[in-house]
C-alpha atoms as a PDB file:
ATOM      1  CA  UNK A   1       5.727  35.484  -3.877  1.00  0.00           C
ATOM      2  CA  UNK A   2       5.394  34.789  -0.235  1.00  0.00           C
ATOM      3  CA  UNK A   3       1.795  35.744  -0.568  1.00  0.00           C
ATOM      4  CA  UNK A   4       1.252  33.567  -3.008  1.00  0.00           C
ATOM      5  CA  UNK A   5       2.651  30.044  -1.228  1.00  0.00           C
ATOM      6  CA  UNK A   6       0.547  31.317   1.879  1.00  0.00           C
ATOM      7  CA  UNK A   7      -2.350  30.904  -0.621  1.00  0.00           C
ATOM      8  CA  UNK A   8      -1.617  27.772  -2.115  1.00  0.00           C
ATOM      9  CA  UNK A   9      -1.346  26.429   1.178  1.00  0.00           C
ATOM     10  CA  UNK A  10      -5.033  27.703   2.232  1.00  0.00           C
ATOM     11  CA  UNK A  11      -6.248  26.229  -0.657  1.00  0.00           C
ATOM     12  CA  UNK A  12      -5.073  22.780  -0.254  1.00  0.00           C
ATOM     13  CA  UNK A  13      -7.039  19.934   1.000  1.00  0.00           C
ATOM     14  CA  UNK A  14      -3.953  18.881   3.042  1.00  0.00           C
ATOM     15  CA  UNK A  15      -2.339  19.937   6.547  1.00  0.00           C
ATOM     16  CA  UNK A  16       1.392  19.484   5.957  1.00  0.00           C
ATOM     17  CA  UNK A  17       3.511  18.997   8.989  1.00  0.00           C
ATOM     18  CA  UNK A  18       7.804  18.611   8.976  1.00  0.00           C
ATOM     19  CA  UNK A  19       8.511  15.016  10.422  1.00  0.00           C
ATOM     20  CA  UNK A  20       9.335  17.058  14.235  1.00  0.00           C
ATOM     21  CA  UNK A  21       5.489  18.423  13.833  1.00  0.00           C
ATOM     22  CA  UNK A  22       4.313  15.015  12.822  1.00  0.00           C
ATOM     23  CA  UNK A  23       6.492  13.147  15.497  1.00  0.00           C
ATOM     24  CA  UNK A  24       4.972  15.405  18.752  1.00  0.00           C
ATOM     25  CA  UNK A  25       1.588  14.272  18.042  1.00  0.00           C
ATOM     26  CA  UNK A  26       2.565  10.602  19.130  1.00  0.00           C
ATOM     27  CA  UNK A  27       1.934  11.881  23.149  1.00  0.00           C
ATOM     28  CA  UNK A  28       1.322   9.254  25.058  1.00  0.00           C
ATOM     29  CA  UNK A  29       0.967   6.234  22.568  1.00  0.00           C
ATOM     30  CA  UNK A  30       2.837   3.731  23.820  1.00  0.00           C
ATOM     31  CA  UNK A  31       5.160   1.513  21.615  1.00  0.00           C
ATOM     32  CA  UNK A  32       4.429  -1.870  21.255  1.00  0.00           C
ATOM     33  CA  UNK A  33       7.094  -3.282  19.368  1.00  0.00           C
ATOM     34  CA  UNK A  34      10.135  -4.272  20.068  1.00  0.00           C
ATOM     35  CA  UNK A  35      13.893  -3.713  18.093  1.00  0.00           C
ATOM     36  CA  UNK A  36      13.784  -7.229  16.753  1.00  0.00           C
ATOM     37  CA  UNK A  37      10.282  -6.925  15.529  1.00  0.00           C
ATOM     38  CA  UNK A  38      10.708  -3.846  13.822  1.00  0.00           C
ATOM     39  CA  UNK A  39      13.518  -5.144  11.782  1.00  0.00           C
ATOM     40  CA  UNK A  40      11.630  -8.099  10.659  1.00  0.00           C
ATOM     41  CA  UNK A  41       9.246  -5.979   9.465  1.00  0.00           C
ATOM     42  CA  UNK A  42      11.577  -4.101   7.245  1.00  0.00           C
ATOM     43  CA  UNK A  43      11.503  -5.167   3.785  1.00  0.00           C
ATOM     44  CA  UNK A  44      14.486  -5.660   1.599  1.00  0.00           C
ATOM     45  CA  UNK A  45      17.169  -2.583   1.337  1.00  0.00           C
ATOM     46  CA  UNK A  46      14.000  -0.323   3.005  1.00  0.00           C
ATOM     47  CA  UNK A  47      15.375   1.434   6.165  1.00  0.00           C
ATOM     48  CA  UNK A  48      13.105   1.343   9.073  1.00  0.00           C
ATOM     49  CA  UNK A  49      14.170   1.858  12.952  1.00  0.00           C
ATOM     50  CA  UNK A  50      13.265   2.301  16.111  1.00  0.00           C
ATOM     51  CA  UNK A  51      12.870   6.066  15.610  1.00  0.00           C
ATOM     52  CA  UNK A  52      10.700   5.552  12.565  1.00  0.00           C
ATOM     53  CA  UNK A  53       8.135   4.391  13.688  1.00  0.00           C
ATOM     54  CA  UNK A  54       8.349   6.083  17.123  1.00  0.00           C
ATOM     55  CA  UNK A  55       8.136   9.408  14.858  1.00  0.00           C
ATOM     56  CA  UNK A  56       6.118   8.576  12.120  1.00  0.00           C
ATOM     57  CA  UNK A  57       4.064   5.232  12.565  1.00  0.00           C
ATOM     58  CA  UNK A  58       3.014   5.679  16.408  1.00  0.00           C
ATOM     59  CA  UNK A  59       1.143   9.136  15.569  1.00  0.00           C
ATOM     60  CA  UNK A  60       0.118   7.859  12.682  1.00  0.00           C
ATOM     61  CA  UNK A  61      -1.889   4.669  14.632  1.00  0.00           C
ATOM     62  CA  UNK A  62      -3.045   6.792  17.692  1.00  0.00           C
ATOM     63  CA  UNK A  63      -4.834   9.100  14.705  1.00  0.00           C
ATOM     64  CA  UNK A  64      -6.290   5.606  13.018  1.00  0.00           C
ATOM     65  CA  UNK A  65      -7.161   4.837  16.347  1.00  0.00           C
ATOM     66  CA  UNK A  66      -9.594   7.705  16.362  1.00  0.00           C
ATOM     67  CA  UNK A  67     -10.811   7.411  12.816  1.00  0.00           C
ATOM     68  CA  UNK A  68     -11.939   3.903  13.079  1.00  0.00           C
ATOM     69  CA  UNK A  69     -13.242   4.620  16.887  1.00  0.00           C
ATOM     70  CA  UNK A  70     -15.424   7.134  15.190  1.00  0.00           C
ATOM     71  CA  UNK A  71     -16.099   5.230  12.346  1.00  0.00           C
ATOM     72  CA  UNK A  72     -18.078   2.769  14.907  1.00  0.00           C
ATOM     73  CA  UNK A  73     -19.657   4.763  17.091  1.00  0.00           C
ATOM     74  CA  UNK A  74     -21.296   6.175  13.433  1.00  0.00           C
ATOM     75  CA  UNK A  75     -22.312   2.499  12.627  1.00  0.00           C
ATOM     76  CA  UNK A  76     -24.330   2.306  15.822  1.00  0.00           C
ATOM     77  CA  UNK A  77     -25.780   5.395  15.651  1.00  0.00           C
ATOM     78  CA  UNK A  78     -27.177   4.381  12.164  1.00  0.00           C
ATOM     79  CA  UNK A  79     -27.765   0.902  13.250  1.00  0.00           C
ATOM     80  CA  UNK A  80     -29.874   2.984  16.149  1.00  0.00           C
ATOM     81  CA  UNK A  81     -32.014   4.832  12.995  1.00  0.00           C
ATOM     82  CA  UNK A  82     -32.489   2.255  11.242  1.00  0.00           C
ATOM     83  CA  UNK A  83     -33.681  -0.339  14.095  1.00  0.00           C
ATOM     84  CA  UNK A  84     -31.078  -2.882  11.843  1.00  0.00           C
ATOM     85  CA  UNK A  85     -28.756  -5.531  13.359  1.00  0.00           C
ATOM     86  CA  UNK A  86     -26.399  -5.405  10.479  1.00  0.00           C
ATOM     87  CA  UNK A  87     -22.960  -7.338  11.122  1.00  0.00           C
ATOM     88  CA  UNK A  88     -20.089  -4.211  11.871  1.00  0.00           C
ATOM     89  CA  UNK A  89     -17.939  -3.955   8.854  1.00  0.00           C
ATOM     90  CA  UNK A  90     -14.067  -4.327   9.029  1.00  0.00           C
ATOM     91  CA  UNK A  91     -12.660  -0.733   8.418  1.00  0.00           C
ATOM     92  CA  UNK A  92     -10.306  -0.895   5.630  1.00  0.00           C
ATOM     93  CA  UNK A  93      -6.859   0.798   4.824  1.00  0.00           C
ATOM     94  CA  UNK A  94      -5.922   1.227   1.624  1.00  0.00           C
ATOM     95  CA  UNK A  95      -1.531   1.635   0.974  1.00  0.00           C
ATOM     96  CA  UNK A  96      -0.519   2.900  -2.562  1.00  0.00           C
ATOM     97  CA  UNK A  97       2.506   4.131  -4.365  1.00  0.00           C
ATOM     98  CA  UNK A  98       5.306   3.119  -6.634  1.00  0.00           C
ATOM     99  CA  UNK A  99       7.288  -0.016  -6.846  1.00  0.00           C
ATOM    100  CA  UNK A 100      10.560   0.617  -4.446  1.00  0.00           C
ATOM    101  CA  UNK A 101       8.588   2.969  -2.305  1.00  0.00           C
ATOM    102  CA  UNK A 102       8.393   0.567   0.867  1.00  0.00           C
ATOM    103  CA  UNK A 103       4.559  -0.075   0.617  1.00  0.00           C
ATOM    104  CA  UNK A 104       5.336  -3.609   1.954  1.00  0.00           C
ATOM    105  CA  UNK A 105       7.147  -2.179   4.974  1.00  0.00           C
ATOM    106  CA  UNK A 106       4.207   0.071   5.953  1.00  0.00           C
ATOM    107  CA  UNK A 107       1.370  -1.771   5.592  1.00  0.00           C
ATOM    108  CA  UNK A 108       3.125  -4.565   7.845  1.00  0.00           C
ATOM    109  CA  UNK A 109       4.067  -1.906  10.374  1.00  0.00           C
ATOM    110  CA  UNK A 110       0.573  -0.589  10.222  1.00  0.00           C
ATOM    111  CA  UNK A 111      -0.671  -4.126  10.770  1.00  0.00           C
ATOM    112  CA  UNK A 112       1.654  -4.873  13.794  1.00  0.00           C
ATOM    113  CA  UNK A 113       0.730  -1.850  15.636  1.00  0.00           C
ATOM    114  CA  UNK A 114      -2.757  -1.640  15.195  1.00  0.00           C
ATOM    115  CA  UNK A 115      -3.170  -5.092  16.107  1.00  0.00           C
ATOM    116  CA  UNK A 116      -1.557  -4.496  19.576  1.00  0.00           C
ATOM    117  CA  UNK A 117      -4.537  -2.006  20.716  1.00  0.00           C
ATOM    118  CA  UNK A 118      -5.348  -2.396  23.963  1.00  0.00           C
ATOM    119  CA  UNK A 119      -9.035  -3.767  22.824  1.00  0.00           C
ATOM    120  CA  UNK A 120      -6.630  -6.272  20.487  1.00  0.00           C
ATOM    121  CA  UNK A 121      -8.788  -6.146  17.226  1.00  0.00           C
ATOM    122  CA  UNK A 122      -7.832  -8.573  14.748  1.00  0.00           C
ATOM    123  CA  UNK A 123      -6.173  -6.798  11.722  1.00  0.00           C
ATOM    124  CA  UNK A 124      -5.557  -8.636   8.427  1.00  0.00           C
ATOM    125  CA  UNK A 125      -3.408  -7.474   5.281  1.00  0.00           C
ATOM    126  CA  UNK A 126      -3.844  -8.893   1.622  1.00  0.00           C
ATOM    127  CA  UNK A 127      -2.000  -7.487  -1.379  1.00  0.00           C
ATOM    128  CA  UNK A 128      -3.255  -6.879  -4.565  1.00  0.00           C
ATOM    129  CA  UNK A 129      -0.242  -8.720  -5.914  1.00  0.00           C
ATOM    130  CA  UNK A 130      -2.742 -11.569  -5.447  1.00  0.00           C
ATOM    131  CA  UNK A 131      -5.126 -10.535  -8.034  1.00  0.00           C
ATOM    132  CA  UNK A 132      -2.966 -10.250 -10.724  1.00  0.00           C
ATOM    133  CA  UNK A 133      -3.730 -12.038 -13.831  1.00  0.00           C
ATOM    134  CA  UNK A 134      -1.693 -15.223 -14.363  1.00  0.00           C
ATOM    135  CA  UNK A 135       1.416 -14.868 -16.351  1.00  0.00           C
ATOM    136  CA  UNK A 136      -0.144 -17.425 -18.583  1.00  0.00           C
ATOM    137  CA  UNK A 137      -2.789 -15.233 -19.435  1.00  0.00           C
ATOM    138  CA  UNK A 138      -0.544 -12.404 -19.382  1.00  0.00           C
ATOM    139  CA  UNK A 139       1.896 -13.961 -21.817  1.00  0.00           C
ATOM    140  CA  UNK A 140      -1.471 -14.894 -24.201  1.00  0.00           C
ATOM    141  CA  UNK A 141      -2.805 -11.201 -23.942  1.00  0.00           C
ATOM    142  CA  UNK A 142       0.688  -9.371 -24.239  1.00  0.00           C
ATOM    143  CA  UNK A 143       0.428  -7.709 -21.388  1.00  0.00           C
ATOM    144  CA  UNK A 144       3.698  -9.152 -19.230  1.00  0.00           C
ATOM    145  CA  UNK A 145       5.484  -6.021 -20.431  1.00  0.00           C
ATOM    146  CA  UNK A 146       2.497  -3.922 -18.672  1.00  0.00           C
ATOM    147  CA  UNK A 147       2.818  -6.174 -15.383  1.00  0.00           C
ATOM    148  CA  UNK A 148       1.955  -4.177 -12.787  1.00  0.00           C
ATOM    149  CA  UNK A 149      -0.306  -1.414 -14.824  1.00  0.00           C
ATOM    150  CA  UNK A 150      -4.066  -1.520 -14.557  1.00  0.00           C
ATOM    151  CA  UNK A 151      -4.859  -3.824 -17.030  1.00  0.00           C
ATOM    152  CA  UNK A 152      -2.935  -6.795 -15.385  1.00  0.00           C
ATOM    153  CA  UNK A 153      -5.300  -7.211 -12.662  1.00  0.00           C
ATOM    154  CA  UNK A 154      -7.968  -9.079 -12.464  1.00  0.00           C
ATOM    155  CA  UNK A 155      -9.888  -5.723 -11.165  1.00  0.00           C
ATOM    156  CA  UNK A 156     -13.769  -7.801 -11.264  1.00  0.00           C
ATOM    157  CA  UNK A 157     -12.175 -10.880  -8.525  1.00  0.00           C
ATOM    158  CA  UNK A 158     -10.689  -7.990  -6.222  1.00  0.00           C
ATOM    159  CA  UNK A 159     -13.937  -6.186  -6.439  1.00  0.00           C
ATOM    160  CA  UNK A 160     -15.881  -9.404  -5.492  1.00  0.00           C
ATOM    161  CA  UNK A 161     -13.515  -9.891  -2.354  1.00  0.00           C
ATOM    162  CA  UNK A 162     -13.904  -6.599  -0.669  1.00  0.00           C
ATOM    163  CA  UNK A 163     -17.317  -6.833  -1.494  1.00  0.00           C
ATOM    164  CA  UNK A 164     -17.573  -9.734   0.515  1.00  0.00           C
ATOM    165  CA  UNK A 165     -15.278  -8.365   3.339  1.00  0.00           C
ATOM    166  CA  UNK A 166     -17.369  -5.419   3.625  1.00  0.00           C
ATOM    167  CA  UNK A 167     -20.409  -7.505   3.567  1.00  0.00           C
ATOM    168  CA  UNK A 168     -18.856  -9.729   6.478  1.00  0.00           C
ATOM    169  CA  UNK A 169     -18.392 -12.818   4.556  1.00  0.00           C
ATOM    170  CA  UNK A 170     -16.903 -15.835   6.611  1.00  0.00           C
ATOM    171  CA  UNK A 171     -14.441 -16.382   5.076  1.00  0.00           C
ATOM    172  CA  UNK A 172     -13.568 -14.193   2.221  1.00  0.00           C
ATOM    173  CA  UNK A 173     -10.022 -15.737   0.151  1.00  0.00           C
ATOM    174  CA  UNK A 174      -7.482 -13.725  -1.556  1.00  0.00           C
ATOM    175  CA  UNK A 175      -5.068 -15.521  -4.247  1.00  0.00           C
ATOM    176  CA  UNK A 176      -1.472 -15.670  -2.960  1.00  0.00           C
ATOM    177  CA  UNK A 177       1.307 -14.417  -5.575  1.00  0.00           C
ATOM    178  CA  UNK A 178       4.942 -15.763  -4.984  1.00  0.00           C
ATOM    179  CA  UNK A 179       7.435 -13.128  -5.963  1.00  0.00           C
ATOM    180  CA  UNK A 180       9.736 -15.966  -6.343  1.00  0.00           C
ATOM    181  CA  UNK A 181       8.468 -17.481  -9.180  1.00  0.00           C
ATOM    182  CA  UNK A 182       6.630 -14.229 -10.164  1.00  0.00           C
ATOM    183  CA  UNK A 183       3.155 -15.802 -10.761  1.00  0.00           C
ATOM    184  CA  UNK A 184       0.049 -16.132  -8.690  1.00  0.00           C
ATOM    185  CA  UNK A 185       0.216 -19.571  -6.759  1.00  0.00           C
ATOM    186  CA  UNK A 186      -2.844 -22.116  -8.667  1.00  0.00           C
ATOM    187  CA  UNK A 187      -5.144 -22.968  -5.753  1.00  0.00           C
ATOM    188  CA  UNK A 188      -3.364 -21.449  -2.727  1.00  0.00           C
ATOM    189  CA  UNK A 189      -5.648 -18.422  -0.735  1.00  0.00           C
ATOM    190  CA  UNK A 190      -5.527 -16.305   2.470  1.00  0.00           C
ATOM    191  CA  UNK A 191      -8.605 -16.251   4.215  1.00  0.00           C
ATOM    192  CA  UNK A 192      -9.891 -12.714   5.531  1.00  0.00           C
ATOM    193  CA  UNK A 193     -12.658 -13.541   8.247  1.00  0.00           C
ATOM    194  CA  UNK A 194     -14.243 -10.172   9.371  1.00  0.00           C
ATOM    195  CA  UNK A 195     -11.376  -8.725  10.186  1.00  0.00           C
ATOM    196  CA  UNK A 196     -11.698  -5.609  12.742  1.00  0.00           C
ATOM    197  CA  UNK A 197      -9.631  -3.619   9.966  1.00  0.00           C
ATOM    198  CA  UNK A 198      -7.817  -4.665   6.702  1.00  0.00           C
ATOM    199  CA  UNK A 199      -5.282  -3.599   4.791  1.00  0.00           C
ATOM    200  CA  UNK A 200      -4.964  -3.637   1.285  1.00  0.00           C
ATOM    201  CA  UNK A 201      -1.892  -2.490  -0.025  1.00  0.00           C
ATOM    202  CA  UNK A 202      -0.909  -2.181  -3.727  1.00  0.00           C
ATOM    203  CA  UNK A 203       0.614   0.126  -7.113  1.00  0.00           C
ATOM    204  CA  UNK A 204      -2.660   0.972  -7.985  1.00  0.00           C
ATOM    205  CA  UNK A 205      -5.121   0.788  -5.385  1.00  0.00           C
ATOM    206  CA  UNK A 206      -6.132   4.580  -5.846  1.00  0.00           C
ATOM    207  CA  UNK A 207      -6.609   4.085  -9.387  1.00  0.00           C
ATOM    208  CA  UNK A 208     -10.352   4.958 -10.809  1.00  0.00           C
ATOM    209  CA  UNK A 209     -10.158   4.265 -14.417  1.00  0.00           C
ATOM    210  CA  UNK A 210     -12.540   5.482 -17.447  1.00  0.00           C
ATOM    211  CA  UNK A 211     -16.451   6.313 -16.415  1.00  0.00           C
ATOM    212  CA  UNK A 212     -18.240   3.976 -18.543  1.00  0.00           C
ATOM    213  CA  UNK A 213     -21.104   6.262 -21.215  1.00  0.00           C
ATOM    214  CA  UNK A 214     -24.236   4.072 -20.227  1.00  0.00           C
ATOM    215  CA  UNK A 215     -24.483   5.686 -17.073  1.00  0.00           C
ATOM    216  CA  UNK A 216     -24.239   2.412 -15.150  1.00  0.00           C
ATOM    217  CA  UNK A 217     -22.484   2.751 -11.526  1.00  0.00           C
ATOM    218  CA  UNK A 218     -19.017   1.215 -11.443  1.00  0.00           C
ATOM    219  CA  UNK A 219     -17.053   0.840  -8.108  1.00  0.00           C
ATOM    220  CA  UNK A 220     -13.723   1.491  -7.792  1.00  0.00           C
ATOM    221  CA  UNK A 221     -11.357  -0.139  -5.232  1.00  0.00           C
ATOM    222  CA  UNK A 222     -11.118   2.801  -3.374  1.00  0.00           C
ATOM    223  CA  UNK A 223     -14.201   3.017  -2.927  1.00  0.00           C
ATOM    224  CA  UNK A 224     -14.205   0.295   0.112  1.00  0.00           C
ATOM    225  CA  UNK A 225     -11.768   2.234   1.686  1.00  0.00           C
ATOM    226  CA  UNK A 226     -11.603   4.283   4.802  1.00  0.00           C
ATOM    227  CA  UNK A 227      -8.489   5.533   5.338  1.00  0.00           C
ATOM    228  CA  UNK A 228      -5.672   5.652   2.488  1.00  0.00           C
ATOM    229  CA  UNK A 229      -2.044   6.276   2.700  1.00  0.00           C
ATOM    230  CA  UNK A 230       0.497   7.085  -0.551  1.00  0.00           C
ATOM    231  CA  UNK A 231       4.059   6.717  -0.135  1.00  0.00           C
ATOM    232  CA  UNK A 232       6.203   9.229  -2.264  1.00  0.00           C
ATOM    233  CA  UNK A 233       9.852  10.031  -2.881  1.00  0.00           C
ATOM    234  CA  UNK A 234      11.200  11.898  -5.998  1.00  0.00           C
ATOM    235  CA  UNK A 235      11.414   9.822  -9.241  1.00  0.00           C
ATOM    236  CA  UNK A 236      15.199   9.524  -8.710  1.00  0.00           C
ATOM    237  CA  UNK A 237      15.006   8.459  -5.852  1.00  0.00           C
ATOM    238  CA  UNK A 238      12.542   5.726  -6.655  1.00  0.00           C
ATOM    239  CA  UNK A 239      14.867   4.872  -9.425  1.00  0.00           C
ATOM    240  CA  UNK A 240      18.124   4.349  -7.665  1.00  0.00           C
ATOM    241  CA  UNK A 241      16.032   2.110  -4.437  1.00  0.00           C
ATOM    242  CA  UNK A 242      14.913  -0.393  -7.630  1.00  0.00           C
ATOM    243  CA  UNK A 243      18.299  -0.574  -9.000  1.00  0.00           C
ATOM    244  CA  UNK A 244      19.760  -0.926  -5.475  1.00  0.00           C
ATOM    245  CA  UNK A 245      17.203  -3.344  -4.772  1.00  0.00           C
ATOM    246  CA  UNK A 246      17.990  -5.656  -8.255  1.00  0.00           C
ATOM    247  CA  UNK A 247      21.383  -5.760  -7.243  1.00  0.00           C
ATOM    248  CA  UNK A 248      21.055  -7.192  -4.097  1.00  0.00           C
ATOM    249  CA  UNK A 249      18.262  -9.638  -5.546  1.00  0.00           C
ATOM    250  CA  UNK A 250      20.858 -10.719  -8.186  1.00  0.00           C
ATOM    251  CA  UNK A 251      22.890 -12.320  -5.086  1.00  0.00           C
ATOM    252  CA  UNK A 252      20.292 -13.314  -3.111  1.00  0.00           C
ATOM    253  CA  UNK A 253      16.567 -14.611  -4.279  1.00  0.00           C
ATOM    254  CA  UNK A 254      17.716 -14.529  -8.143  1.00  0.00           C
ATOM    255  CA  UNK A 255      20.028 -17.276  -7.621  1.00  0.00           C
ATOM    256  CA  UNK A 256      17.436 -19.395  -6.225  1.00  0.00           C
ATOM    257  CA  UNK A 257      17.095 -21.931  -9.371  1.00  0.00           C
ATOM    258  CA  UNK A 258      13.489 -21.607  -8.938  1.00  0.00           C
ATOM    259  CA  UNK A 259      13.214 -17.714  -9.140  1.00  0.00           C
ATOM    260  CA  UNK A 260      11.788 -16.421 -12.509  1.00  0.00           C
ATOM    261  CA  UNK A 261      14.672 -14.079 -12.569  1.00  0.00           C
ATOM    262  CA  UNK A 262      17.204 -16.430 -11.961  1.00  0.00           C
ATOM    263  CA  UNK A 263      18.986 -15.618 -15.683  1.00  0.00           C
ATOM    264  CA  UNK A 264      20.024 -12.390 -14.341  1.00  0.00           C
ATOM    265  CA  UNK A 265      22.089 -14.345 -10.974  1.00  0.00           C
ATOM    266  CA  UNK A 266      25.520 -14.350 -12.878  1.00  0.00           C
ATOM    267  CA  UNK A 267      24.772 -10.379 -14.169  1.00  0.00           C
ATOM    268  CA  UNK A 268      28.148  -8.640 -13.757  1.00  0.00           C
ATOM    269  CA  UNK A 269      27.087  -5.068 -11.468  1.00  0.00           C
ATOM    270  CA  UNK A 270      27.360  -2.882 -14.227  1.00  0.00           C
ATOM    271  CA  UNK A 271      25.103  -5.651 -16.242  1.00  0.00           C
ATOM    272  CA  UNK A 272      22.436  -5.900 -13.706  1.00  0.00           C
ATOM    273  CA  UNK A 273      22.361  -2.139 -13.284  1.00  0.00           C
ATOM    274  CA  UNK A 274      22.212  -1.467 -16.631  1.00  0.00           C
ATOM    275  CA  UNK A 275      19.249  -4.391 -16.879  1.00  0.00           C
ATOM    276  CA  UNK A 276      17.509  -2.826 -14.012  1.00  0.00           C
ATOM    277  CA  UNK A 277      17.466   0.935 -14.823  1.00  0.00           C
ATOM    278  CA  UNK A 278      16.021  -0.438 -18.619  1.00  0.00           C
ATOM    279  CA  UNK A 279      13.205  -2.294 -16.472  1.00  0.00           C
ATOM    280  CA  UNK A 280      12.578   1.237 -14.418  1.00  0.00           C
ATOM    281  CA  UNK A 281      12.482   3.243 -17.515  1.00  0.00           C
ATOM    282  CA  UNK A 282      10.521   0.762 -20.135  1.00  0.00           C
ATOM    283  CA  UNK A 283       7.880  -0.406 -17.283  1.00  0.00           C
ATOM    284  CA  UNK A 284       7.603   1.130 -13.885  1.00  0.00           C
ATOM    285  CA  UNK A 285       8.411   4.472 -14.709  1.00  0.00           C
ATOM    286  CA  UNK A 286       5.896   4.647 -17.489  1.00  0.00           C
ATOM    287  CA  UNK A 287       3.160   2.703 -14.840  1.00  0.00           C
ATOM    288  CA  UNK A 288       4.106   5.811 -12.350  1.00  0.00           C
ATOM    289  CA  UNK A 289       3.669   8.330 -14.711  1.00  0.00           C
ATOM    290  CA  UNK A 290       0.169   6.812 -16.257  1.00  0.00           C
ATOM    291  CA  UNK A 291      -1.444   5.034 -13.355  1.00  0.00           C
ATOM    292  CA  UNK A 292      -0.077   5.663  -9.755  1.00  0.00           C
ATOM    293  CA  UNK A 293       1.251   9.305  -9.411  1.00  0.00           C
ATOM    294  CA  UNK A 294      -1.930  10.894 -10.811  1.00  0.00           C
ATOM    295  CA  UNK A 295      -3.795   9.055  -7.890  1.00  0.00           C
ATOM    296  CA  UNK A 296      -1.249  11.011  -5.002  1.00  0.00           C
ATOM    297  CA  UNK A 297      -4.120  13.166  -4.539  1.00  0.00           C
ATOM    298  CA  UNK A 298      -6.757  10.810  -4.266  1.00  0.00           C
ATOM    299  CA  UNK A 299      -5.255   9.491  -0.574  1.00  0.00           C
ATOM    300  CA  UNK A 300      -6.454  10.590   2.500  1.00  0.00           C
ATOM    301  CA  UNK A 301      -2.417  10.770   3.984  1.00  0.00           C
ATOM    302  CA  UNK A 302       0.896  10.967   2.081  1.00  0.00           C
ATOM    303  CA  UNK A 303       3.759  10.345   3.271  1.00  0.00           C
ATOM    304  CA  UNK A 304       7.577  11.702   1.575  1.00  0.00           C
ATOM    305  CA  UNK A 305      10.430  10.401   1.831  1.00  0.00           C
ATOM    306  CA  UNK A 306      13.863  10.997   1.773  1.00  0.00           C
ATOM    307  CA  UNK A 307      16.301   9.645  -0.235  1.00  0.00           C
ATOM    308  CA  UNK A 308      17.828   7.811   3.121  1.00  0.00           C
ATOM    309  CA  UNK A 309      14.370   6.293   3.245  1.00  0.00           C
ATOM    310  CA  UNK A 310      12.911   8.130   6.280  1.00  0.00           C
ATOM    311  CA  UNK A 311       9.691  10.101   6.199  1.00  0.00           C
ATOM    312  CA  UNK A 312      10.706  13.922   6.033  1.00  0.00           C
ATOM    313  CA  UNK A 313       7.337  15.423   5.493  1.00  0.00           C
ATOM    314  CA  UNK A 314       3.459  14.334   5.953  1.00  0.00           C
ATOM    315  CA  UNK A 315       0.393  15.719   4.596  1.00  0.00           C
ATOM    316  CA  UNK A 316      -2.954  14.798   6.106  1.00  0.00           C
ATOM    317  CA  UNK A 317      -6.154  15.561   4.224  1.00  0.00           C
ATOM    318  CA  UNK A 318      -8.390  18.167   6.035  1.00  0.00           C
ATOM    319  CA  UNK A 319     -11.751  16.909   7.081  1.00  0.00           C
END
């Protein structure tokens, strides 16, 4: 038995360290960011301290350092063979994994300290909330029950932008969604211009789809990606952080007249729990088991997490 885990763990493309392992290859980083800052970069009911990202997020940037140091000493060295002047591409970070897994939380953390590199490189992050279809069209297609899932984006429109961000367009414009009124805002865009690194974060990033039988080429959003990190925690666990999160919601944003969910405000706890774990199980569930968990894999760093929210365990991909 022991023989065989020592094999398994040959044979996979990852290096797995325990959250002490991960946390001693911080050295020397330096942190950046202060108490305050860190907590408002926490999203709602997601734990994150002082300690996590002095364990997890500080190693974590001084590796990305290196990557995208290497990255551009590769683009001159090609620039050099080629005799080209072409304009440096932004190196871009992809952030995947369930709803409730703290995806927001990361990528801003990510943002924060990589922006505070002692060259300062200017580090934007879009989410692919963005590009999701309007519920109008949604509502028209029968797909607001599959919000979230594949099919709901508007994949072509996100394609076009990071083409145009790798291509150094000035300036390239992601739509903005409002979670508030659950819709993408009609005329309202972030502008991305040639950013020294980007980060897209979203469920399905990671996702590659059907190869289409012509033989044509098809990109994938991952394909514009450097780097890619997938947040994990046991189903469960996912589970009870959405419910948790609902019922917090319910006394907070829902009651906002204006919020989409504002019908479920008055929700009694055991109502809006009951309403909650029904939305996990009918929608995001079934989107984890389809679309996002088969793309774990696919990421070039996962981190797990405990049910407390902190990282316990992280497995880097082996180059």
């Amino acid at each position: 038995m022991e023989q065989r885990i020592e094999t398994e763990e040959a044979l996979s493309p990852y290096s797995t360290f325990s959250r002490e392992e991960w946390a001693a290859l911080r050295q020397d980083t330096p942190m950046t960011l202060t108490s305050e800052e860190v907590t408002r970069l926490r999203s709602l009911h997601d734990r994150l301290d002082m300690s996590e990202v002095t364990e997890i997020y500080l190693p974590l940037s001084r590796l990305l350092s290196m990557y995208v140091a290497a990255t551009q000493r590769l683009f001159i060295a090609q620039q050099r063979f080629l005799s080209t002047e072409d304009v440096k591409m932004p190196y871009v970070i992809g952030v995947a994994g369930s709803v409730a897994v703290g995806k927001s939380t990361t990528a801003r953390v990510l943002q924060a300290l990589l922006a505070r590199w002692p060259n300062v490189p200017k580090v934007d992050l879009i989410t692919t909330d963005g590009f999701l279809y309007p519920n109008a069209v949604l509502e028209r297609e029968g797909l607001m029950e599959k919000k979230g899932f594949p099919e709901s984006y508007d994949l072509p429109a996100l394609l076009r932008f990071l083409t145009e961000v790798k291509a150094g367009k000035r300036p390239a414009r992601a739509p903005i969604y409002s979670h508030l009124i659950y819709d993408v805002i009609p005329n309202q865009w972030v502008e991305v211009d040639r950013p020294d690194i980007l980060i897209v974060e979203g469920l399905n990033v990671l996702q590659t789809g059907r190869l289409p039988r012509d033989g044509k080429a098809i990109p994938f959003v991952s394909d514009f990606f450097d780097f890619s990190v997938y947040l994990d925690a046991d189903e469960e666990v996912l589970k009870s952080w959405y419910v948790d999160r609902f019922l917090t919601l319910r006394g907070t944003a829902f009651r906002d007249p204006k919020s989409y969910f504002h019908r479920y405000s008055n929700l009694s706890d055991d109502e809006a729990a009951v309403t909650a774990t029904g939305i996990w199980d009918r929608i995001n569930l079934v989107n984890l088991h389809e679309n996002i968990l088969p793309t774990r894999q696919r990421s070039d760093l996962i981190l797990t997490k405990r049910a407390d929210h902190m990282v316990e365990q992280v497995s880097l991909r082996k180059l």
